[in-house]
N, C-alpha and C. Protein backbone atom coordinates (compact mmCIF):
# COMPACT_ATOMS: atom_id res chain seq x y z
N UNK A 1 -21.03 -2.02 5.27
CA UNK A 1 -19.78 -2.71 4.95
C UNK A 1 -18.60 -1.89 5.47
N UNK A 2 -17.66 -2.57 6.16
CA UNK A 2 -16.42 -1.76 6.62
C UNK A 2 -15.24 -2.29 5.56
N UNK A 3 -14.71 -1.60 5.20
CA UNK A 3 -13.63 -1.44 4.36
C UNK A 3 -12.07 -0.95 4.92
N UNK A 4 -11.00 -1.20 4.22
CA UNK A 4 -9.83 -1.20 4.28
C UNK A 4 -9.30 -0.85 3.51
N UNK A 5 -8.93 0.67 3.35
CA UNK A 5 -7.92 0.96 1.41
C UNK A 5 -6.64 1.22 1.97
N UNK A 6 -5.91 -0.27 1.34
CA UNK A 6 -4.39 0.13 1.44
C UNK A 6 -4.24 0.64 -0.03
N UNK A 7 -3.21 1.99 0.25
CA UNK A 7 -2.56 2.66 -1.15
C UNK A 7 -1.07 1.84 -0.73
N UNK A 8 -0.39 2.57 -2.01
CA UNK A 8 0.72 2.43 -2.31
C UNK A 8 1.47 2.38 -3.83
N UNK A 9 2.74 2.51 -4.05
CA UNK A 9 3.71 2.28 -5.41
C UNK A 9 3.27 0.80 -5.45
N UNK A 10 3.65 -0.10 -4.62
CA UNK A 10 3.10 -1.51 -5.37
C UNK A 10 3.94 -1.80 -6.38
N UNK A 11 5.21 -1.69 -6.38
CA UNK A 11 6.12 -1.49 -7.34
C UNK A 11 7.74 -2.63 -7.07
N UNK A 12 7.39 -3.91 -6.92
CA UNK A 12 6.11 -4.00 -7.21
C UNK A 12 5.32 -5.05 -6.00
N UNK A 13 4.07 -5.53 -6.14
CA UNK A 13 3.28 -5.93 -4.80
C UNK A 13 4.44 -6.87 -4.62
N UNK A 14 4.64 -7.70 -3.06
CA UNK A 14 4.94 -8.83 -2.58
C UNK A 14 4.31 -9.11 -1.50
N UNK A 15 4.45 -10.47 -1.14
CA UNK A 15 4.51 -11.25 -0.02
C UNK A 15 3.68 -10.10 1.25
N UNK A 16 5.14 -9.83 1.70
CA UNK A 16 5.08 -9.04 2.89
C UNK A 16 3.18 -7.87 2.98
N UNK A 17 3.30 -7.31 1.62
CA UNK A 17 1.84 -6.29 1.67
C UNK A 17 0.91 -7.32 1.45
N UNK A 18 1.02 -8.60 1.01
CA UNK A 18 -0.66 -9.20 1.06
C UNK A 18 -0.63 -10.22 2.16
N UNK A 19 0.49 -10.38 3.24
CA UNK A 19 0.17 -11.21 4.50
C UNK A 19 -0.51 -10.22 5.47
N UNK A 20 0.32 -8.99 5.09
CA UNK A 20 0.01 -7.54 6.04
C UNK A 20 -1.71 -7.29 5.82
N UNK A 21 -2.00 -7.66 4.56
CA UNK A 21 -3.29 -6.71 4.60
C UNK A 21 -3.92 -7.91 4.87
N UNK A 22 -3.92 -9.33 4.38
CA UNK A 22 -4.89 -10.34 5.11
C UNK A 22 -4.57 -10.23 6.93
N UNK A 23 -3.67 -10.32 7.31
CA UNK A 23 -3.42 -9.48 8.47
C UNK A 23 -4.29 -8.40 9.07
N UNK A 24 -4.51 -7.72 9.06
CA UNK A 24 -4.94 -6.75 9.03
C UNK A 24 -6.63 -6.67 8.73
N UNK A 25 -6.77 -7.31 7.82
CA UNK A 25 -8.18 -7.87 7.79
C UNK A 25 -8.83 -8.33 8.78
N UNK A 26 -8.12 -9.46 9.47
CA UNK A 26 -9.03 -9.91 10.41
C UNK A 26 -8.75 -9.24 11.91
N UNK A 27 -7.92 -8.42 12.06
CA UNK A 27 -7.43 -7.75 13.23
C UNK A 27 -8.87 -6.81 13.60
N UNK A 28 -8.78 -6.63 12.28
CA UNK A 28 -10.28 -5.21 12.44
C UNK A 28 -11.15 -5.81 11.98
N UNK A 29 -11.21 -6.73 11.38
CA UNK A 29 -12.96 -7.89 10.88
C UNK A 29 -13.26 -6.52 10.06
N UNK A 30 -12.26 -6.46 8.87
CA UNK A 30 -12.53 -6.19 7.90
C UNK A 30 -13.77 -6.83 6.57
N UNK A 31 -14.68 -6.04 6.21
CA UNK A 31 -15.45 -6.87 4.84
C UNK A 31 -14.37 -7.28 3.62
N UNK A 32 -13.62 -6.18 3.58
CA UNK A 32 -13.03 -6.29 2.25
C UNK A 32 -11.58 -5.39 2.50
N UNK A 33 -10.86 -5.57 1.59
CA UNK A 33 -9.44 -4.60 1.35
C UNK A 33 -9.29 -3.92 -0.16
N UNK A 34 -9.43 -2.86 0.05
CA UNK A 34 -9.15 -2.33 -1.55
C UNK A 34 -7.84 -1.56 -2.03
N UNK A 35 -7.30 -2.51 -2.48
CA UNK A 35 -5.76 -2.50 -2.91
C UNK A 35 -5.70 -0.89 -4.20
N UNK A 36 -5.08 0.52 -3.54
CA UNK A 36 -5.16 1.31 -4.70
C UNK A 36 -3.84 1.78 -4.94
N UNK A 37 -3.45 1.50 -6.29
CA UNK A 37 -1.91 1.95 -6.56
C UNK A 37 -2.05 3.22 -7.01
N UNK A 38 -0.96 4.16 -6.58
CA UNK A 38 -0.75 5.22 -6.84
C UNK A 38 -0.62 5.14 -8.35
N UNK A 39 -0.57 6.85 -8.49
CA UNK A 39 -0.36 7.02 -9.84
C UNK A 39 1.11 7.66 -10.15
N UNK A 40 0.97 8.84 -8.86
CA UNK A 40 2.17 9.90 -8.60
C UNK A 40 2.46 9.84 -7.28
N UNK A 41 3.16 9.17 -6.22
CA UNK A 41 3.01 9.34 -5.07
C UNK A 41 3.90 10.91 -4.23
N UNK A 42 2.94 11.52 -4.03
CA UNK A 42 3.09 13.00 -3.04
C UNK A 42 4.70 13.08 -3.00
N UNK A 43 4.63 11.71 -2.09
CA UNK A 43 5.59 11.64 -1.32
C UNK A 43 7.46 11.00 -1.70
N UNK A 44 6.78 10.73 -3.29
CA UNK A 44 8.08 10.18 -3.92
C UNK A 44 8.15 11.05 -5.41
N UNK A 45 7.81 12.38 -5.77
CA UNK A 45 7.39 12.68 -6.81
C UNK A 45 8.70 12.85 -7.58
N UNK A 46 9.89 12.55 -7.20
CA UNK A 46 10.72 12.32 -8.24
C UNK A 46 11.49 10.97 -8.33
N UNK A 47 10.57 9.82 -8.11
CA UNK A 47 11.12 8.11 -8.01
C UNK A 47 10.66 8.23 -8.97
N UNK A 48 11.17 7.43 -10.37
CA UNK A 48 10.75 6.84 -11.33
C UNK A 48 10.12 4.98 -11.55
N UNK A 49 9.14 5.10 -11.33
CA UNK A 49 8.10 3.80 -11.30
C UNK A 49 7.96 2.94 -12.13
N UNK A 50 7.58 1.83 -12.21
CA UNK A 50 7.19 1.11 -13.22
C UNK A 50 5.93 1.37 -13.76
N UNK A 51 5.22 1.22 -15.18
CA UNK A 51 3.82 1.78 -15.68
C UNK A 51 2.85 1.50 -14.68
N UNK A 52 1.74 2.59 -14.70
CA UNK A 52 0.56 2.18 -14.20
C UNK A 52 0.36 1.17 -14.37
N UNK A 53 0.25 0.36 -15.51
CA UNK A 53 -0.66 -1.03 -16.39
C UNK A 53 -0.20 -1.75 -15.36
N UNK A 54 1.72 -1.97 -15.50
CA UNK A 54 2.24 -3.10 -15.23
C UNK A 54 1.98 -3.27 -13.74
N UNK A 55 1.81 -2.31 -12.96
CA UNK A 55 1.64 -2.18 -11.20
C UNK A 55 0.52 -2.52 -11.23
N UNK A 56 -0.75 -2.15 -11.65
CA UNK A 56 -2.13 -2.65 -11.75
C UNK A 56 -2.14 -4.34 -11.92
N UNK A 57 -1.66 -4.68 -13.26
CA UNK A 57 -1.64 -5.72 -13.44
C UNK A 57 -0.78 -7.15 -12.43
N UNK A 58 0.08 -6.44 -11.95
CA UNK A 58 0.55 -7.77 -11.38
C UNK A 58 -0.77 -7.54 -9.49
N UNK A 59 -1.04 -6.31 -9.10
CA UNK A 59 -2.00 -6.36 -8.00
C UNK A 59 -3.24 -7.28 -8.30
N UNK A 60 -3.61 -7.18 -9.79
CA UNK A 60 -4.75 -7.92 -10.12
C UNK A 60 -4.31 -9.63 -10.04
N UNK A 61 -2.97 -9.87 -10.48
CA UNK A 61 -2.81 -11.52 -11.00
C UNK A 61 -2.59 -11.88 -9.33
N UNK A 62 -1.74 -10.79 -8.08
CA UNK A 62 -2.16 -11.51 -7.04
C UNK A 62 -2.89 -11.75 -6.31
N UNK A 63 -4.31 -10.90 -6.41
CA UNK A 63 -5.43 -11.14 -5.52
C UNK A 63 -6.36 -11.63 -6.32
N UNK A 64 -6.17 -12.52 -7.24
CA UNK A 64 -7.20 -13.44 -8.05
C UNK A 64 -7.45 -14.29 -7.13
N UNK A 65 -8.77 -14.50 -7.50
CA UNK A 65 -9.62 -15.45 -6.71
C UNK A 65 -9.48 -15.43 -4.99
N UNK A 66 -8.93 -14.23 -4.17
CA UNK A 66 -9.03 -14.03 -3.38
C UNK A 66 -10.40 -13.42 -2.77
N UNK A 67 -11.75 -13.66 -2.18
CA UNK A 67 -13.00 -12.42 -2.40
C UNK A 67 -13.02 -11.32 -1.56
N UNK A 68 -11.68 -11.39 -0.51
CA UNK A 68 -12.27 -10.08 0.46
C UNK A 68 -10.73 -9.55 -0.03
N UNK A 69 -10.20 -9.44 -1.41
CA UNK A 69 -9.20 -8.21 -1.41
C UNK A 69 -9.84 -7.57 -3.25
N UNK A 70 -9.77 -6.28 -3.63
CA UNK A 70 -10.19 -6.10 -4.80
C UNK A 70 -8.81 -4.66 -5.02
N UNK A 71 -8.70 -4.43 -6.34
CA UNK A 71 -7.66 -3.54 -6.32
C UNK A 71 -8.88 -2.45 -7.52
N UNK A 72 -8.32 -1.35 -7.28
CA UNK A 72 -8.76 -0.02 -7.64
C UNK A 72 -8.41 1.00 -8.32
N UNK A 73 -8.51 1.44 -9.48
CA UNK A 73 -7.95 2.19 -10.54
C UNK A 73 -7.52 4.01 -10.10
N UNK A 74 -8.61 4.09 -9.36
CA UNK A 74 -9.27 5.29 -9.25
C UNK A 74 -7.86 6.22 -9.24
N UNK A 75 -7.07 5.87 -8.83
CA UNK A 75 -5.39 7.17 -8.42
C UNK A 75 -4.90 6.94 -9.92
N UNK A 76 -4.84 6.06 -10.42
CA UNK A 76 -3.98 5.90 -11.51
C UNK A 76 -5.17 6.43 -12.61
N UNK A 77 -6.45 6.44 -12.72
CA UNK A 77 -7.07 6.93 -13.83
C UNK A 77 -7.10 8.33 -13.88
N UNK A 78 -6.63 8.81 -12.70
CA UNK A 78 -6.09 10.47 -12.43
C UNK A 78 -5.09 10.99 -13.45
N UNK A 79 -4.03 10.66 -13.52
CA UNK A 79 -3.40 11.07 -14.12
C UNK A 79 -2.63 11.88 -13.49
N UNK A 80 -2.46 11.96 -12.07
CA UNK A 80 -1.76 12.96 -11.39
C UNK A 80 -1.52 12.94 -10.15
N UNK A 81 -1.02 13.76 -9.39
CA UNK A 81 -0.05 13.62 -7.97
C UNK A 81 -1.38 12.85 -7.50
N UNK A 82 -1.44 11.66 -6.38
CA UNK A 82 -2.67 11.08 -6.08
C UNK A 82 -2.47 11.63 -4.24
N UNK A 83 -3.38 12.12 -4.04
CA UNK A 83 -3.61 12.84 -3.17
C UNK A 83 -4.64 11.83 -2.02
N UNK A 84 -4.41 11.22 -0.43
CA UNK A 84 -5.06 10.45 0.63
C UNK A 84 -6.29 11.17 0.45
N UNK A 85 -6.92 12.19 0.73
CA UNK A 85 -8.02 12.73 1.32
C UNK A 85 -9.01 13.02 -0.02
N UNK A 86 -8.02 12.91 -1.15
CA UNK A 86 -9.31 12.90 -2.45
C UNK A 86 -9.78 11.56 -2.91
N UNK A 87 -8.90 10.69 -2.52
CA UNK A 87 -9.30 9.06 -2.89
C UNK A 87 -10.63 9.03 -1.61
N UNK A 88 -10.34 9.62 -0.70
CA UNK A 88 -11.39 8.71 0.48
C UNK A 88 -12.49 9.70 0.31
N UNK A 89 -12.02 10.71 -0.29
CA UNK A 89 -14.08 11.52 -0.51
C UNK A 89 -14.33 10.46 -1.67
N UNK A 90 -14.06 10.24 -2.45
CA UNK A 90 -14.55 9.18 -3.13
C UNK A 90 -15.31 7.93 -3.05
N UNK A 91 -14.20 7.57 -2.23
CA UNK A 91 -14.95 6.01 -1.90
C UNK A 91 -16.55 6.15 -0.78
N UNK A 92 -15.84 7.50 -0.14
CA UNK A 92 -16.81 8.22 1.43
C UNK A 92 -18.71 7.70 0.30
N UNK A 93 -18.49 8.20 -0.71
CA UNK A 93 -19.45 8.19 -1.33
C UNK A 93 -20.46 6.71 -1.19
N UNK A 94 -19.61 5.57 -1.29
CA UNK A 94 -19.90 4.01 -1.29
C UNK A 94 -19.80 3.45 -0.11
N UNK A 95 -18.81 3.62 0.82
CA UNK A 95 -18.67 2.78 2.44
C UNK A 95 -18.92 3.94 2.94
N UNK A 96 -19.66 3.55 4.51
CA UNK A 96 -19.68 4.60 5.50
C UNK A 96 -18.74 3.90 6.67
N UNK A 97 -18.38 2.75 6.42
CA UNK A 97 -16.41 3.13 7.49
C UNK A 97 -15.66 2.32 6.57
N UNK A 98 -14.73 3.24 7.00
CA UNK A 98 -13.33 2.81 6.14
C UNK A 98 -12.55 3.28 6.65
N UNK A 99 -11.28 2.22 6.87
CA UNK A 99 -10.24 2.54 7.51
C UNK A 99 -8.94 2.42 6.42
N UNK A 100 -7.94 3.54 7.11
CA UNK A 100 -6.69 3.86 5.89
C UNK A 100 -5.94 3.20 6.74
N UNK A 101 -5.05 2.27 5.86
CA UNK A 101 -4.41 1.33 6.37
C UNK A 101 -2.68 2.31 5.99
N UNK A 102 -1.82 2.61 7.02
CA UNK A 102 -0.81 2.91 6.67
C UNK A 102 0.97 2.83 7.43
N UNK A 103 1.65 2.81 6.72
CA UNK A 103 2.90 2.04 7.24
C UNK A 103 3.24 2.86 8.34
N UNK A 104 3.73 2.52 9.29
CA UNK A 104 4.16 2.42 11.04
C UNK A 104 4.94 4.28 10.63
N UNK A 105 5.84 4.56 9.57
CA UNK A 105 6.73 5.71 9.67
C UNK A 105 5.68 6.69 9.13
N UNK A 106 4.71 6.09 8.42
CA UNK A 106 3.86 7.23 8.20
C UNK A 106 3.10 8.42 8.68
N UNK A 107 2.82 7.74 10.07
CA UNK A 107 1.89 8.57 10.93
C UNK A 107 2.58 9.86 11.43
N UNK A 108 3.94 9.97 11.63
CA UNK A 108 5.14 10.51 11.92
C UNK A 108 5.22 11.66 11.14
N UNK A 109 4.75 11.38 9.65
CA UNK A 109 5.03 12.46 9.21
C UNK A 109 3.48 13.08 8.37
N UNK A 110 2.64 12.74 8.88
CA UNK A 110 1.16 12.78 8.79
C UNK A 110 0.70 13.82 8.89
N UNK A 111 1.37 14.77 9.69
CA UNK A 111 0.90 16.18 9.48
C UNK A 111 1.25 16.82 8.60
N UNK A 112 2.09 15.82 7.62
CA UNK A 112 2.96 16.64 6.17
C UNK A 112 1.73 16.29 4.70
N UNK A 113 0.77 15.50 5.27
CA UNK A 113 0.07 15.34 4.13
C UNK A 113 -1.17 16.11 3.87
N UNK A 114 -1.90 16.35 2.58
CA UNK A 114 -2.49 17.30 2.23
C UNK A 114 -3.87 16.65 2.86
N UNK A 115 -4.48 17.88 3.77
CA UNK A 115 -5.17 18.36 4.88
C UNK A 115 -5.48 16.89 5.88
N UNK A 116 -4.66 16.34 6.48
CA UNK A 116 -5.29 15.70 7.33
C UNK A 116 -5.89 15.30 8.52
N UNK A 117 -6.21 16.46 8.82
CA UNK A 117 -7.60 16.92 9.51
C UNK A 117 -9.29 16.18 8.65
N UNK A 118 -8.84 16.72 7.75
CA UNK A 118 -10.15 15.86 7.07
C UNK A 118 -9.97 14.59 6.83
N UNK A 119 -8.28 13.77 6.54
CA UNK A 119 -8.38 12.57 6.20
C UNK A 119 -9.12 11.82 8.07
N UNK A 120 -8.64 12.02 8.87
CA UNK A 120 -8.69 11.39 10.46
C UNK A 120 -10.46 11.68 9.97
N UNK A 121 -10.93 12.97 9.61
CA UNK A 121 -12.71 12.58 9.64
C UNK A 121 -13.57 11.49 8.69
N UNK A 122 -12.57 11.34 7.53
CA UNK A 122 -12.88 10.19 6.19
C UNK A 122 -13.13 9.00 7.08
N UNK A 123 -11.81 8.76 7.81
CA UNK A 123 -11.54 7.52 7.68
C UNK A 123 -10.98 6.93 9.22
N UNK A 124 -10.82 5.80 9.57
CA UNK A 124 -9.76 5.67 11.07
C UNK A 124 -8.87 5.42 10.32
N UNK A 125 -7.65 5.60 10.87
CA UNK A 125 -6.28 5.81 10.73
C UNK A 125 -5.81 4.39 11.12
N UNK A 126 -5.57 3.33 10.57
CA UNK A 126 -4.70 2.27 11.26
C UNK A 126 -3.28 2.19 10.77
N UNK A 127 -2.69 2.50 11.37
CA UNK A 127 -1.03 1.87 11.51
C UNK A 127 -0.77 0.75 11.63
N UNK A 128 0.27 0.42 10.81
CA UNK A 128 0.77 -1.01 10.77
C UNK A 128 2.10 -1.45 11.62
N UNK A 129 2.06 -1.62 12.75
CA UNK A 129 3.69 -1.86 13.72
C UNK A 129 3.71 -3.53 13.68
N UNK A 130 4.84 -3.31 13.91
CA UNK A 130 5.80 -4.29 13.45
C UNK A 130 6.96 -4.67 14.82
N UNK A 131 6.85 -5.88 14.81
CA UNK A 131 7.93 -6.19 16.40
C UNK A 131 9.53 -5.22 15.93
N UNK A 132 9.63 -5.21 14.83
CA UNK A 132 10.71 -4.75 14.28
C UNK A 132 10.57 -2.99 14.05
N UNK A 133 9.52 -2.18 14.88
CA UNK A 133 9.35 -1.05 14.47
C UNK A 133 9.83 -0.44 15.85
N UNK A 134 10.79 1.11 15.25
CA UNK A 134 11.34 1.69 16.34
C UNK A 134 10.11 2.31 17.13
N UNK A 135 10.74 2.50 18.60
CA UNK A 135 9.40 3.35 19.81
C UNK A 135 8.92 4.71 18.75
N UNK A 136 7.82 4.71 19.36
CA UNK A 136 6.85 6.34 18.98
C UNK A 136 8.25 7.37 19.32
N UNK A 137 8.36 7.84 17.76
CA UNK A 137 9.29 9.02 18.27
C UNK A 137 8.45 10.03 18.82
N UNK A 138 7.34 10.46 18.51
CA UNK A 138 6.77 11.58 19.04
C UNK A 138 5.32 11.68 19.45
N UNK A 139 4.57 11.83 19.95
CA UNK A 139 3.43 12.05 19.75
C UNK A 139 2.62 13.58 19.75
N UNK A 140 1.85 13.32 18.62
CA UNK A 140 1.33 14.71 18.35
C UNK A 140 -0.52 14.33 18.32
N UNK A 141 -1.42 15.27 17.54
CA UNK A 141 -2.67 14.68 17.83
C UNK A 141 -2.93 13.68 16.68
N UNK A 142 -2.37 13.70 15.73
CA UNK A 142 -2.81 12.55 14.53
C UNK A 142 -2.19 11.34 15.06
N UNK A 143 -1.28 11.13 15.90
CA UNK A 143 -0.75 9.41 16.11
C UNK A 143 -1.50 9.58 17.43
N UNK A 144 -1.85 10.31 18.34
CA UNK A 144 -2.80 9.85 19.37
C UNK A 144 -4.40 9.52 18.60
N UNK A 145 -4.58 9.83 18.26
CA UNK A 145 -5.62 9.87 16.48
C UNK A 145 -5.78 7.99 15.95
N UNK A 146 -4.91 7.69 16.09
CA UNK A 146 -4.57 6.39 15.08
C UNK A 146 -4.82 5.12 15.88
N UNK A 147 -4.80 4.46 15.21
CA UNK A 147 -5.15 2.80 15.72
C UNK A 147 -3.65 1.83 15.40
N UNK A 148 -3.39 1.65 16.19
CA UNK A 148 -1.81 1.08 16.02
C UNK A 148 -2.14 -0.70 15.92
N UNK A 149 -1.88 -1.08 15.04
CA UNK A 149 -2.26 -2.71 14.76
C UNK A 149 -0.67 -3.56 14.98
N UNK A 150 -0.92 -4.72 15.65
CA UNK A 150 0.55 -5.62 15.40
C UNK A 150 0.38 -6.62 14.35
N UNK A 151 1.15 -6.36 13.33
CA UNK A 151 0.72 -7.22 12.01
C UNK A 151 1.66 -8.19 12.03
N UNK A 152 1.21 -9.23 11.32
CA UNK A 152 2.09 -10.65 10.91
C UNK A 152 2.63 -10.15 9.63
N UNK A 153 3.89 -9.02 10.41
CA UNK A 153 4.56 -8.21 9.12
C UNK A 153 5.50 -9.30 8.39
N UNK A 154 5.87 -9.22 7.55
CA UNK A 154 7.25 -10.02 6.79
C UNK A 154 8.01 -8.71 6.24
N UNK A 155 9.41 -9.11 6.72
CA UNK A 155 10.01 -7.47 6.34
C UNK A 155 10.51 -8.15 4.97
N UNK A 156 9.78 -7.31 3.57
CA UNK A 156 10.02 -7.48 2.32
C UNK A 156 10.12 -6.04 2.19
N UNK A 157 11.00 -5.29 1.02
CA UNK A 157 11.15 -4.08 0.34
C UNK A 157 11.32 -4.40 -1.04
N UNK A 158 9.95 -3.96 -1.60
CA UNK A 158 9.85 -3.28 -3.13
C UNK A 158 11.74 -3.41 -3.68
N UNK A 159 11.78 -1.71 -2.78
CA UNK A 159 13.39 -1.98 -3.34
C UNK A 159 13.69 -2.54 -3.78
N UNK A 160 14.01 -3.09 -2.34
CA UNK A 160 15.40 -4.83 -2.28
C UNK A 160 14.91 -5.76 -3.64
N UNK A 161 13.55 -5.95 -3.98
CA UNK A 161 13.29 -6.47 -5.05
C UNK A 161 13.79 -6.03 -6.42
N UNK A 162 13.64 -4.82 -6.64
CA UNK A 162 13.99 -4.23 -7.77
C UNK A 162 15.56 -4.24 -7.82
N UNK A 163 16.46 -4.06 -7.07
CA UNK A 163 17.53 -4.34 -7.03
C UNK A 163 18.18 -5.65 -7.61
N UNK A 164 17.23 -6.28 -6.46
CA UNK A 164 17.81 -7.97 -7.12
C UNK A 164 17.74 -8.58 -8.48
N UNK A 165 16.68 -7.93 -8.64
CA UNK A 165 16.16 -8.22 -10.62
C UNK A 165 17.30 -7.69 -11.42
N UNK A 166 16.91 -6.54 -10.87
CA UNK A 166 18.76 -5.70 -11.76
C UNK A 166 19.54 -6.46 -11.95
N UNK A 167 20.06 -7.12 -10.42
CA UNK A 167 21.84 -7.63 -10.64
C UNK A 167 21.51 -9.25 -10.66
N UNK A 168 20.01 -9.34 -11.08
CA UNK A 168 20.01 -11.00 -11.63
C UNK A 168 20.04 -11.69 -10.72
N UNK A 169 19.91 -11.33 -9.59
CA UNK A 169 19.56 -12.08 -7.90
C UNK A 169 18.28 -12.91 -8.11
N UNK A 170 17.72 -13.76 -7.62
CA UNK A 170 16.47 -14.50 -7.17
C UNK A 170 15.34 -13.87 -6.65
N UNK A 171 14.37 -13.66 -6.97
CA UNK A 171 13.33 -13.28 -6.20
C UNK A 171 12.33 -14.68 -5.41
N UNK A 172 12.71 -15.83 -5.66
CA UNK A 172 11.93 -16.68 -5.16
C UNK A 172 11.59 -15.86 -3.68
N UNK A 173 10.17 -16.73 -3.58
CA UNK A 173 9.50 -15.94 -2.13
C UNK A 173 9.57 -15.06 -1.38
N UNK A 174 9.93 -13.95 -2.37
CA UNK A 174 9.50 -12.75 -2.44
C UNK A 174 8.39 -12.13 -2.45
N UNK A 175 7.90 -12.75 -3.67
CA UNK A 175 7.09 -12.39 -4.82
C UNK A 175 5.95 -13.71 -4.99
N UNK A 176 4.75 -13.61 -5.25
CA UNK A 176 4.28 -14.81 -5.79
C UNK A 176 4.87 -15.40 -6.93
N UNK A 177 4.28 -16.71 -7.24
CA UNK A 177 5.50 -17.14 -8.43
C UNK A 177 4.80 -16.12 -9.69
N UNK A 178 3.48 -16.03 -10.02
CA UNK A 178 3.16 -15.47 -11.14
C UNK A 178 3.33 -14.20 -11.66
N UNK A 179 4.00 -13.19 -10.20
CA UNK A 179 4.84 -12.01 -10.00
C UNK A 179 5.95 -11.95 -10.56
N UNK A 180 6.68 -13.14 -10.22
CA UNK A 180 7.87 -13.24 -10.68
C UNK A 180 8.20 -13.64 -12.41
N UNK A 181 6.92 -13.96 -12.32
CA UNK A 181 7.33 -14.74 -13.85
C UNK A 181 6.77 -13.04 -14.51
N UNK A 182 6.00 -12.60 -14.18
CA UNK A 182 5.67 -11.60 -14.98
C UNK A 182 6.75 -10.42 -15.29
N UNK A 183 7.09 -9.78 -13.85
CA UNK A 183 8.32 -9.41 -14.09
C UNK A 183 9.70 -9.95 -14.75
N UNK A 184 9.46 -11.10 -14.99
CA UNK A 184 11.17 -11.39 -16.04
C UNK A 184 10.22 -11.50 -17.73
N UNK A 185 9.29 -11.93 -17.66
CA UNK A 185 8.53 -11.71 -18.48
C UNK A 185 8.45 -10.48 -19.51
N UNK A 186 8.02 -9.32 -18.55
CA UNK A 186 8.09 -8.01 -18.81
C UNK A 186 9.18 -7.32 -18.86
N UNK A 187 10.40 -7.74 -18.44
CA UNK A 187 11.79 -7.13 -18.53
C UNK A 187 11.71 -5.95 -17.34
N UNK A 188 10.58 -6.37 -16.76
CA UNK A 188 11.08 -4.82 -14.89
C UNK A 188 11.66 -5.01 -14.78
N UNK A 189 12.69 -3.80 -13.95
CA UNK A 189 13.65 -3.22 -13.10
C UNK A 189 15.07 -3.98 -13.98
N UNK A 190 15.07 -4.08 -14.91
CA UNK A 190 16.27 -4.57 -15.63
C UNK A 190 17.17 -3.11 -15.72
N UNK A 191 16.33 -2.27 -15.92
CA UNK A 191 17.49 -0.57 -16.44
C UNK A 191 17.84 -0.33 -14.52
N UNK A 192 19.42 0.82 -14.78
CA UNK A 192 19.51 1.15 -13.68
C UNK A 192 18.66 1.57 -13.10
N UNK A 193 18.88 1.44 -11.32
CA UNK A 193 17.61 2.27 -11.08
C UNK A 193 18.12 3.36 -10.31
């Protein structure tokens, strides 16, 4: 079975990350996508998030009844900074390929993440570009390393979402509707952010 683990805050999911990863699915004739929300992300360790539960929970209400996407506890049952190369010895255990699905600015700064030398041996590296993504600023050996995909991106931002909730803006089609209802539901991103 070949696999696909997109991470992320998921904070919260929209539109744009589940066209990207059905996207993306069939680019690489993916089996499956395993949706894993951070717990602590490395790379944002002083953003303040919405709960594990509530990020879990709305990933679960949007890939219901979808069969080739499943979402994954494993970073958030950590309890701590969630680290690329310890999630994929993990899974290494269950798939023998799996590819890390990750955003276009990422690869860029890829030599900043903890040892990835071993993540490029876990896993292939796919990048997600976008007609809307600036030229390769650089190349080093991890983006010559990578698999550069053109996705049927939709430019949506988490952010921009959380913002709009704040100042009472619309999220229509943004968000699935049952996203949306959950979040006004739940009172997200209502406090400053």
């Amino acid at each position: 079975m070949k696999i696909g683990i997109f991470g992320g805050t998921f904070d919260p999911i929209h539109h744009g990350h589940l066209i990207t990863a059905q996207s993306v699915r069939e680019i690489r004739k993916l089996d499956k996508i395993i949706f894993i929300p951070t717990y602590i992300s490395p790379h944002k360790t002083n953003i303040k998030t919405s709960s594990a539960e509530d990020r879990m929970n709305m990933i679960k209400i949007s890939i219901e009844g979808i069969d080739f996407f499943e979402v994954s506890d494993f970073e958030i049952n950590k309890h701590d900074i969630s680290y690329t190369v310890d999630t994929l010895r993990e899974f290494k255990k269950y798939y023998d390929e799996i590819e890390l699905i990750i955003g276009y600015d990422n690869i860029f700064k890829f030599y900043t993440w903890k040892e990835p030398d071993e993540i490029m041996n876990l896993a292939k590296v796919i990048v997600l570009k976008r007609k809307s993504s600036q030229p390769i600023e650089f190349i080093d050996k991890y983006v010559e390393r990578a698999t550069f995909v053109q996705t049927r991106g939709i430019e949506i931002s988490a952010t921009d979402i959380r913002h709009r909730v704040h100042k009472g803006l619309p999220i229509h089609y943004l968000v699935p509707k049952e996203i949306e209802k959950y979040i006004l539901d739940h009172k997200l991103y209502t406090e400053e952010i």
